[in-house]
Protein backbone atom coordinates (compact mmCIF):
# COMPACT_ATOMS: atom_id res chain seq x y z
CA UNK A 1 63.95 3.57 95.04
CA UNK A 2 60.63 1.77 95.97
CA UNK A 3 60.77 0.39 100.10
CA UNK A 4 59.40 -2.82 101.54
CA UNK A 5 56.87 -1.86 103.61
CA UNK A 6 55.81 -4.82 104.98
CA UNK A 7 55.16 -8.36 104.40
CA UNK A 8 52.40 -10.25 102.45
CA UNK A 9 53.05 -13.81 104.80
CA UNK A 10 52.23 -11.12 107.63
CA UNK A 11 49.19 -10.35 105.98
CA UNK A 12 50.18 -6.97 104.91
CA UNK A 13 49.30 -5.17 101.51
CA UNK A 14 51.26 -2.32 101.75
CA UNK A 15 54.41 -3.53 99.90
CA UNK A 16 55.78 -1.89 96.99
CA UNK A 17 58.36 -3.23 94.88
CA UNK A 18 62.11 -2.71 95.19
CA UNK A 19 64.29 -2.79 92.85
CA UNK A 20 67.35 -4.73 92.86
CA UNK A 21 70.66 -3.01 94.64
CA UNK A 22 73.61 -3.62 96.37
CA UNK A 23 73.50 -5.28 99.95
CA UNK A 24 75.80 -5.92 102.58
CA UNK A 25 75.87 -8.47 105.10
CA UNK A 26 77.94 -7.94 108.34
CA UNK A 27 78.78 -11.08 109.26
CA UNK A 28 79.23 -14.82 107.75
CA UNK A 29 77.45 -16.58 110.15
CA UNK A 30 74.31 -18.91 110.16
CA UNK A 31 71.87 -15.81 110.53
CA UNK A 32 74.18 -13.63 107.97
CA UNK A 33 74.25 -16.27 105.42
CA UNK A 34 70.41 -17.27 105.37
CA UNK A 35 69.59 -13.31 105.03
CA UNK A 36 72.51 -12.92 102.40
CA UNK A 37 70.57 -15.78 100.46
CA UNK A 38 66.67 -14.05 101.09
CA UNK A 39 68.52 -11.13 99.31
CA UNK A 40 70.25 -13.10 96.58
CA UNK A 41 66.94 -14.77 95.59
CA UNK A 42 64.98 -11.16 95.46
CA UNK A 43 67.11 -10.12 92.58
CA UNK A 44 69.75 -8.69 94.61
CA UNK A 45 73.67 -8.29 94.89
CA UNK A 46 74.92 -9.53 98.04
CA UNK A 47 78.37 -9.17 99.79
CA UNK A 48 78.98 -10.43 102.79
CA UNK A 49 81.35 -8.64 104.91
CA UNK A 50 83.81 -11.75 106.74
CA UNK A 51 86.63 -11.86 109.08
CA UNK A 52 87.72 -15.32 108.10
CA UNK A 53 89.87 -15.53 104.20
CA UNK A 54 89.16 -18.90 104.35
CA UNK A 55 85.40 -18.96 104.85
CA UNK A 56 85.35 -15.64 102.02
CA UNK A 57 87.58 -18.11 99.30
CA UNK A 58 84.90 -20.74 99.87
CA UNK A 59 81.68 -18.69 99.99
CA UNK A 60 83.09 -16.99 95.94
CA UNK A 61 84.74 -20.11 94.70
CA UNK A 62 82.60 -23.11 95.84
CA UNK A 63 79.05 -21.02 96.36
CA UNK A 64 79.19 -22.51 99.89
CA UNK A 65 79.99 -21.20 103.54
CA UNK A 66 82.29 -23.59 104.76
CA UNK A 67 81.94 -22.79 108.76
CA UNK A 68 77.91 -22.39 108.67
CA UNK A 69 75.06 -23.95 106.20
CA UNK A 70 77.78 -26.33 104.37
CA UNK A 71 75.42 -27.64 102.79
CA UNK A 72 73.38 -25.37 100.92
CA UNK A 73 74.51 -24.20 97.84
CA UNK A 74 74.58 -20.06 97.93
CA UNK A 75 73.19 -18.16 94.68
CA UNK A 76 75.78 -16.73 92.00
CA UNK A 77 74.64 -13.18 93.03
CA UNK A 78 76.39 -13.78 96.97
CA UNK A 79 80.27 -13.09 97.68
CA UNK A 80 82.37 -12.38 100.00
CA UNK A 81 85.18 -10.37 100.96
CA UNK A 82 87.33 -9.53 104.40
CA UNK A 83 88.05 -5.73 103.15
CA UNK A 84 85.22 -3.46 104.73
CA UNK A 85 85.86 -0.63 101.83
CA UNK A 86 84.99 -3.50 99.23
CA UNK A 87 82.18 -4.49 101.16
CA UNK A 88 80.75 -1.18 101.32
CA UNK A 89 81.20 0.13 97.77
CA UNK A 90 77.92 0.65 96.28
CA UNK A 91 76.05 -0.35 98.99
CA UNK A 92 72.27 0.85 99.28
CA UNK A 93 71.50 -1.61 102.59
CA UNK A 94 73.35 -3.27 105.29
CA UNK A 95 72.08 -6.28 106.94
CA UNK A 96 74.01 -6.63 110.51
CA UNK A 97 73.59 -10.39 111.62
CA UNK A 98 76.89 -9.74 114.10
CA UNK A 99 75.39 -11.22 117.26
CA UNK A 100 75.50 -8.64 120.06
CA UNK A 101 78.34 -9.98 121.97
CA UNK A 102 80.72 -9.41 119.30
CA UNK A 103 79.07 -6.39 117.94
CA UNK A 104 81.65 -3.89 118.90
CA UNK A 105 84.69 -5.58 118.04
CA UNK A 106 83.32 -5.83 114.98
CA UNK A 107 82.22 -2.61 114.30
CA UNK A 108 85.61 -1.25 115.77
CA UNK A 109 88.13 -3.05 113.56
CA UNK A 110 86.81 -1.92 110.16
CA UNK A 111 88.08 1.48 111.55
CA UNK A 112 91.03 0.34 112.52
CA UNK A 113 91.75 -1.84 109.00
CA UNK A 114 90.88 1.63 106.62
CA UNK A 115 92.58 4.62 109.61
């Protein structure tokens, strides 16, 4: 698979094409959801990996994130899920938009959810 090398609005010229895989987002925040959506809108599929059911039930069934950026509408090719193994499956790229604070509580409980 092709890599981003850098980027054109940097002035850059070095960037080759990627094709379209499987990405995960950590975390259903502001930050997670706007890089979830620059994903979505390069062609490809996006999970985002969420603690909250009821923020993951609105994100695949109304195309919005309830808690953050209510108001945008979120591409077709975004969902979400609260099970890490689904999250994961298939996954070429992870995008971790956990702010630091909460980084490795995070990270821990997947292991403790799948143990």
């Amino acid at each position: 698979m092709a890599a981003l090398i850098g980027s054109p609005a940097l002035g850059h010229t070095n960037v080759a094409p990627v094709a379209p895989s499987v990405i995960t987002v950590f975390g259903a925040g502001s930050f997670g959801t706007a890089m979830a959506v620059v994903a979505a809108r390069k062609g490809h599929a996006v999970r985002i990996l969420a603690r909250d059911p009821v923020q993951v039930e609105s994100i695949n069934k109304q195309h919005r994130n309830s808690k953050r950026l209510s108001d945008f509408v979120l591409p077709d090719n975004v969902t979400a899920t609260t099970d890490p193994v689904e999250a994961l499956k298939g996954t070429t790229l992870i995008i971790h938009a956990i702010p630091m604070q909460r980084s490795l509580d995070f990270l821990g409980a997947p292991k403790r959810r799948t143990a």
